[in-house]
C-alpha atoms as a PDB file:
ATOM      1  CA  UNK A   1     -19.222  -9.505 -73.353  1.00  0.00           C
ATOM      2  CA  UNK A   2     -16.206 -11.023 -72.814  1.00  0.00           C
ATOM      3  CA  UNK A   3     -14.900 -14.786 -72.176  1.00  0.00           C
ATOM      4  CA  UNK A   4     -15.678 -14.603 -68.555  1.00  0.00           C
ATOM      5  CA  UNK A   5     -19.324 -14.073 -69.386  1.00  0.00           C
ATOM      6  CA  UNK A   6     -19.646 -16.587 -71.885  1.00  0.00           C
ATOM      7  CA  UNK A   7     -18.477 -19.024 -69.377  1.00  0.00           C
ATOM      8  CA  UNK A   8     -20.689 -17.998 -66.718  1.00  0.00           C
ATOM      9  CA  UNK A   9     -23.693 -18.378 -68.812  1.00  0.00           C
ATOM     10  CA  UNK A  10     -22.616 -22.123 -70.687  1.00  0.00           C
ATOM     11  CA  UNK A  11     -21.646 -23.646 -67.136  1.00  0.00           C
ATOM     12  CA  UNK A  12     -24.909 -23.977 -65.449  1.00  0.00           C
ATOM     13  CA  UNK A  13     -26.921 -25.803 -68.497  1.00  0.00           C
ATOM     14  CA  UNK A  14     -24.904 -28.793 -68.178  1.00  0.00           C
ATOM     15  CA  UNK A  15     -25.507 -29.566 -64.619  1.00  0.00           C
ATOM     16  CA  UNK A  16     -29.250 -29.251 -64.879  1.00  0.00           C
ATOM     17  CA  UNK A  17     -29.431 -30.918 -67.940  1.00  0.00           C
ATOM     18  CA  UNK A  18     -28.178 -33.897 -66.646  1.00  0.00           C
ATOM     19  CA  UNK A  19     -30.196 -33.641 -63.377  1.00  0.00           C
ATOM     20  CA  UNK A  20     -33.235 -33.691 -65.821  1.00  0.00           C
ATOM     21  CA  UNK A  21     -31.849 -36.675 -67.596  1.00  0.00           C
ATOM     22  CA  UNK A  22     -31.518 -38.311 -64.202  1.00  0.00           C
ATOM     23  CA  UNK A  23     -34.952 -38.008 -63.222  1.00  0.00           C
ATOM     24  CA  UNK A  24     -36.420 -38.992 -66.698  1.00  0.00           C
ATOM     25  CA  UNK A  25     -34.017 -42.243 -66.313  1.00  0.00           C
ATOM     26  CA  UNK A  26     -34.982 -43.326 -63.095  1.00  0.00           C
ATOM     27  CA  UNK A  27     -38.862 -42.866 -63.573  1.00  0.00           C
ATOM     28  CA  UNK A  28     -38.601 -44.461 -66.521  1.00  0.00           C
ATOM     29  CA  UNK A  29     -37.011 -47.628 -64.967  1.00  0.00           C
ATOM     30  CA  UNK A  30     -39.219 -47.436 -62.335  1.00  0.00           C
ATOM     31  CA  UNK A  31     -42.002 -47.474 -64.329  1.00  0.00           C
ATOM     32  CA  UNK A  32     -40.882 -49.260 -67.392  1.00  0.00           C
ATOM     33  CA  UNK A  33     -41.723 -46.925 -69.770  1.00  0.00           C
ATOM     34  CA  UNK A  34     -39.459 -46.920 -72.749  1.00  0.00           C
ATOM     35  CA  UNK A  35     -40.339 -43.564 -74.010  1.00  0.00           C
ATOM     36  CA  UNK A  36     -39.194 -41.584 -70.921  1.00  0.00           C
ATOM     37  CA  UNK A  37     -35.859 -44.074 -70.447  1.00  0.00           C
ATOM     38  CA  UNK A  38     -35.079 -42.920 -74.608  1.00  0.00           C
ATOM     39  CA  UNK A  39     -36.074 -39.302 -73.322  1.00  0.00           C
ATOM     40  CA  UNK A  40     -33.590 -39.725 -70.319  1.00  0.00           C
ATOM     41  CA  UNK A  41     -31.165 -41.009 -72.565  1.00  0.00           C
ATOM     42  CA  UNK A  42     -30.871 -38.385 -75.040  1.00  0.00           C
ATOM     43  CA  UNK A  43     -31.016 -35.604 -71.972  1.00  0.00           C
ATOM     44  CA  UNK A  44     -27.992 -37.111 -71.008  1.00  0.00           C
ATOM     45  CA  UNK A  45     -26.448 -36.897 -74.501  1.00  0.00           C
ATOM     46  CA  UNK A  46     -27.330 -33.302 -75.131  1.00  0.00           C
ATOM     47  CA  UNK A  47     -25.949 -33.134 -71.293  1.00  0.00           C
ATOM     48  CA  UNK A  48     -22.820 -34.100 -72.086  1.00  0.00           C
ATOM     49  CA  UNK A  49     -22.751 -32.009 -75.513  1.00  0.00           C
ATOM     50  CA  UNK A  50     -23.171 -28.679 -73.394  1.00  0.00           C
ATOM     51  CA  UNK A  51     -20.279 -30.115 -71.326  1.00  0.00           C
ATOM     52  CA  UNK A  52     -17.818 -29.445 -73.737  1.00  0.00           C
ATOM     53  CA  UNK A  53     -18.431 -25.837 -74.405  1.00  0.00           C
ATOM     54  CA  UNK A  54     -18.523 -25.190 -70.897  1.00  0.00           C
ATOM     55  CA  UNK A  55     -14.953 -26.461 -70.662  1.00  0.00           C
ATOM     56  CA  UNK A  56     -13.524 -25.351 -73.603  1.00  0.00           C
ATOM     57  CA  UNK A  57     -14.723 -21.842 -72.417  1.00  0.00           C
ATOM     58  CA  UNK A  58     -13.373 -21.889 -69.087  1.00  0.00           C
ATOM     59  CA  UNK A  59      -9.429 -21.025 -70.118  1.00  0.00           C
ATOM     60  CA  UNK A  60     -10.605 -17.842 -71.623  1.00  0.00           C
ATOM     61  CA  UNK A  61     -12.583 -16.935 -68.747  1.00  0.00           C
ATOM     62  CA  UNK A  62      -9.212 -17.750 -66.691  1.00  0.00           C
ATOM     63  CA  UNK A  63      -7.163 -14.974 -68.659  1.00  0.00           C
ATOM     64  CA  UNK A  64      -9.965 -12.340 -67.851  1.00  0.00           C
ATOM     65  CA  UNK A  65      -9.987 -13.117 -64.113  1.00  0.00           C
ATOM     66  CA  UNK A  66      -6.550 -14.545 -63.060  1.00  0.00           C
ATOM     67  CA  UNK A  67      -4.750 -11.025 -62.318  1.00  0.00           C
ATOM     68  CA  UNK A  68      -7.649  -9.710 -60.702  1.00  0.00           C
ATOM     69  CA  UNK A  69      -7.756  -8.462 -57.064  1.00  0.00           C
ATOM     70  CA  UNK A  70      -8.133 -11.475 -54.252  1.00  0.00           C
ATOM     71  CA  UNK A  71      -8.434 -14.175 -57.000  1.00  0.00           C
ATOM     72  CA  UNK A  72      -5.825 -17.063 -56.192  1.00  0.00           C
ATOM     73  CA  UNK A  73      -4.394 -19.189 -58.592  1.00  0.00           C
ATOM     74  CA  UNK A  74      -4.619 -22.452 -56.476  1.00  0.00           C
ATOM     75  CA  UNK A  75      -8.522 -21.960 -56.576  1.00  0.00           C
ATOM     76  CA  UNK A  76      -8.495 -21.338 -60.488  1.00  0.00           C
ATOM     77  CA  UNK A  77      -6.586 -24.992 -60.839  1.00  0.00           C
ATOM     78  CA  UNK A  78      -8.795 -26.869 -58.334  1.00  0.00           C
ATOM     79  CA  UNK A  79     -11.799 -25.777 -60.623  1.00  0.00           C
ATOM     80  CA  UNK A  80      -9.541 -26.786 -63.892  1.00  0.00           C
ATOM     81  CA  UNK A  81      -9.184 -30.147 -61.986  1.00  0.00           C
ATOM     82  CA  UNK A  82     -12.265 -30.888 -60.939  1.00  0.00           C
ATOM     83  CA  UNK A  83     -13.587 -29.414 -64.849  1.00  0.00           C
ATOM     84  CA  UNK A  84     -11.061 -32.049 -66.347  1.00  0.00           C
ATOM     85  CA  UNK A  85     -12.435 -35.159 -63.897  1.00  0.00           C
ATOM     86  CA  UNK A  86     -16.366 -33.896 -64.912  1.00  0.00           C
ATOM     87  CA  UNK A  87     -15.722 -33.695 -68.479  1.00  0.00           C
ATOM     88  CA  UNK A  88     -14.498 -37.347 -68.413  1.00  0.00           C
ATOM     89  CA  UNK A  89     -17.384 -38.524 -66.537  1.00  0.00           C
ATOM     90  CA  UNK A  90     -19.533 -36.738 -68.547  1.00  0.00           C
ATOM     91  CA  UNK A  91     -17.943 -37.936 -71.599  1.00  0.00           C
ATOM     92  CA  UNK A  92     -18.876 -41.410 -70.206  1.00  0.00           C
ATOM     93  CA  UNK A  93     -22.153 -41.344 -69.571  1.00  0.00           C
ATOM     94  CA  UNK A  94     -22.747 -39.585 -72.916  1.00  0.00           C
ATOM     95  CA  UNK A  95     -21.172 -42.230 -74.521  1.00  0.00           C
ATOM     96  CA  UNK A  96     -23.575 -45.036 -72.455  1.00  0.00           C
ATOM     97  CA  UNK A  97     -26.389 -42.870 -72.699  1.00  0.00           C
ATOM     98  CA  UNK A  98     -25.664 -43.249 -77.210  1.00  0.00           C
ATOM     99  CA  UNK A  99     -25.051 -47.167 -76.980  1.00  0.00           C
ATOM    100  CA  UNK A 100     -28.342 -47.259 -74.996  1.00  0.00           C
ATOM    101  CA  UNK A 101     -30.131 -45.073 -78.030  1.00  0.00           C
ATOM    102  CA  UNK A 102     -28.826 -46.718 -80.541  1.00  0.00           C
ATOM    103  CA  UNK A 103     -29.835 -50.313 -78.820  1.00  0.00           C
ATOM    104  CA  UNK A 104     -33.079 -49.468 -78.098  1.00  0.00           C
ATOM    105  CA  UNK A 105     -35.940 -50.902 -79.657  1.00  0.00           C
ATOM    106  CA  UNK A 106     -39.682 -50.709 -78.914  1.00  0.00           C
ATOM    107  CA  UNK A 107     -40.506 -54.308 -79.336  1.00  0.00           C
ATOM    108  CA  UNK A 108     -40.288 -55.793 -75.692  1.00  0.00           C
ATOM    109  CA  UNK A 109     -37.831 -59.124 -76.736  1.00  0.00           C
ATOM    110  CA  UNK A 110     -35.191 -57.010 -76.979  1.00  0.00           C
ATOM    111  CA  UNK A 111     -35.839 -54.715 -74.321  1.00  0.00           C
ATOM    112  CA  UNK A 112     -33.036 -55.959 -71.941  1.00  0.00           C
ATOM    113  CA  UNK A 113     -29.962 -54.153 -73.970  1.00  0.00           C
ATOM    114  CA  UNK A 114     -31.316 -50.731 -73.044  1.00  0.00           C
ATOM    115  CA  UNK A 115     -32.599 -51.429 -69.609  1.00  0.00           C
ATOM    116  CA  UNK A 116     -28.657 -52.574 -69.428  1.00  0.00           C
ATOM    117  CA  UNK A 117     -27.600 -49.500 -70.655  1.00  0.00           C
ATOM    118  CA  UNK A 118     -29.812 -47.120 -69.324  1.00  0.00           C
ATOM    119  CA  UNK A 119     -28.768 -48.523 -66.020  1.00  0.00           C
ATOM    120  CA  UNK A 120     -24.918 -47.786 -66.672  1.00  0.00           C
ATOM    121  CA  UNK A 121     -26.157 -44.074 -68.153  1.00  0.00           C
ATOM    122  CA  UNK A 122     -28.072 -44.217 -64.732  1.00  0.00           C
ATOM    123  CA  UNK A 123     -25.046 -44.213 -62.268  1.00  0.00           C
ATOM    124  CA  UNK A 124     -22.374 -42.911 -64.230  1.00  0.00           C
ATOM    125  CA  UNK A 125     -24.995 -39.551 -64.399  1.00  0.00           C
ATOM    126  CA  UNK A 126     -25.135 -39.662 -60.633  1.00  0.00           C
ATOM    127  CA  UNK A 127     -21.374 -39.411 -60.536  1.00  0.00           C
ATOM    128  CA  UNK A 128     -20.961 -37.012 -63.015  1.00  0.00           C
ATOM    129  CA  UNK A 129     -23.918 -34.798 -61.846  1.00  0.00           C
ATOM    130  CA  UNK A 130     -22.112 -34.697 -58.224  1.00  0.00           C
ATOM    131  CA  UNK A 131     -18.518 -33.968 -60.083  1.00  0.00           C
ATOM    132  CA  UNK A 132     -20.597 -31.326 -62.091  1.00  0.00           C
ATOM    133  CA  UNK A 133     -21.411 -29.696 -58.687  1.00  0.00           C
ATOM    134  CA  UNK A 134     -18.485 -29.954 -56.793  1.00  0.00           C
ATOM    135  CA  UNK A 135     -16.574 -28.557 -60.066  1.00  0.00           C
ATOM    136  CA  UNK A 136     -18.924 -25.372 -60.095  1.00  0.00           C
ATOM    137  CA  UNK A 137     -18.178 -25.141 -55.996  1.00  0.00           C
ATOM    138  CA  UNK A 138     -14.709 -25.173 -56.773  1.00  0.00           C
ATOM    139  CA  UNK A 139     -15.337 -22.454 -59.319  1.00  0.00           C
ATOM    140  CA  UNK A 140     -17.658 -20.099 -57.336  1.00  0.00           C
ATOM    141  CA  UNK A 141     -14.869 -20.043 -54.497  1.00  0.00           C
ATOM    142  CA  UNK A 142     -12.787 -18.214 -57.469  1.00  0.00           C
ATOM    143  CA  UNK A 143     -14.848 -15.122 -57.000  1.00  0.00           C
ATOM    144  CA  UNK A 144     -17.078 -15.573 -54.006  1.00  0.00           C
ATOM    145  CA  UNK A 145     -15.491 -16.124 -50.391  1.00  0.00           C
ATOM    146  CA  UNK A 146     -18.792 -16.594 -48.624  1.00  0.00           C
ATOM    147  CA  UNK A 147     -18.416 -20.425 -50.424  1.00  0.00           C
ATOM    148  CA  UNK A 148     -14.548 -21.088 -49.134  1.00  0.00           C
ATOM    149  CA  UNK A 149     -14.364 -22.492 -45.906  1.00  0.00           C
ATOM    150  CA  UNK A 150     -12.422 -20.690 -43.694  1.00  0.00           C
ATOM    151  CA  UNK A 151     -12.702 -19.765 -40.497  1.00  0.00           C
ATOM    152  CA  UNK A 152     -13.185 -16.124 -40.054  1.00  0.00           C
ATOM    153  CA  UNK A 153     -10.118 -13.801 -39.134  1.00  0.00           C
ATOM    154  CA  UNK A 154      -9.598 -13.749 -35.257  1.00  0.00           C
ATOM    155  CA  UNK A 155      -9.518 -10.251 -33.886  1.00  0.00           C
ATOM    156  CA  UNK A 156      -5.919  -8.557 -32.748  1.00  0.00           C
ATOM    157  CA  UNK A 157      -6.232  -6.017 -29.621  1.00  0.00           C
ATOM    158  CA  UNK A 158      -5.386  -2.320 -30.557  1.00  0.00           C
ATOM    159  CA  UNK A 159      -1.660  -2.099 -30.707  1.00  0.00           C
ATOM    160  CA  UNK A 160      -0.360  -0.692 -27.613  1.00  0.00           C
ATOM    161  CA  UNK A 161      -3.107  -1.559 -25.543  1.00  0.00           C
ATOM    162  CA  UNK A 162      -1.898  -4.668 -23.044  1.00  0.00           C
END
């Protein structure tokens, strides 16, 4: 096992952790149920805590593939880019998703705080989540072609031949 690996196996719990806390946030809006916004809430937080290892894994993984046949360096810092911009967002909606735990109460009069916060946690999750998946596009084009786009090479004649 080397850093590479431990990267590949950290980056995917993040993206579908927060998917999960997306769902659990909006149903529980939707059907004002307290229990499922707190559950939505904290998904997000534990979200954003597998963010970090993800990240902070992702420069050793760089010094195991960088000098390895057909990887390009321009693709390795798009995906440190796009990593950087995720973290952040994911930072922030961890930090909404806290302020709406630690505001939320079960008695209905004061109710509004976390239906406030749970909204922000809400659509700063739906930005990070698509940031999330655009960073792992950017870092599956590191190693697998079939996601670049580019158009496919167009055939040359047989030299010689007119």
């Amino acid at each position: 096992m080397n850093n590479a690996y431990f990267h590949l196996l950290l980056n995917h719990a993040p993206v579908y952790t927060v998917l999960f806390g997306i769902v659990l946030l909006l149903y529980g809006l939707l059907a004002r149920n307290i229990s499922l916004v707190k559950a939505g809430l904290t998904s997000v937080l534990v979200a954003t805590l597998l963010t970090m290892p993800a990240y902070f894994t992702g420069e050793g993984a760089e010094e195991v593939v960088e000098h390895l046949p057909g990887i390009h360096h321009a693709d390795i810092e798009a995906h440190e880019q796009m990593a950087e911009w995720a973290l952040w967002a994911m930072g922030t909606a961890g930090t909404a998703a806290l302020l709406g735990l630690l505001t939320t109460s079960s008695r209905p009069a004061r109710a509004r705080k976390p239906k406030v916060w749970a909204v922000v946690t809400l659509v700063v999750s739906i930005g990070a989540f698509a940031l999330l998946v655009w960073t792992g596009l950017t870092g599956g084009a590191i190693r697998h072609s079939e996601l670049k786009e580019v158009a496919p090479p167009v055939p040359q004649p047989p030299a010689g031949n007119p």
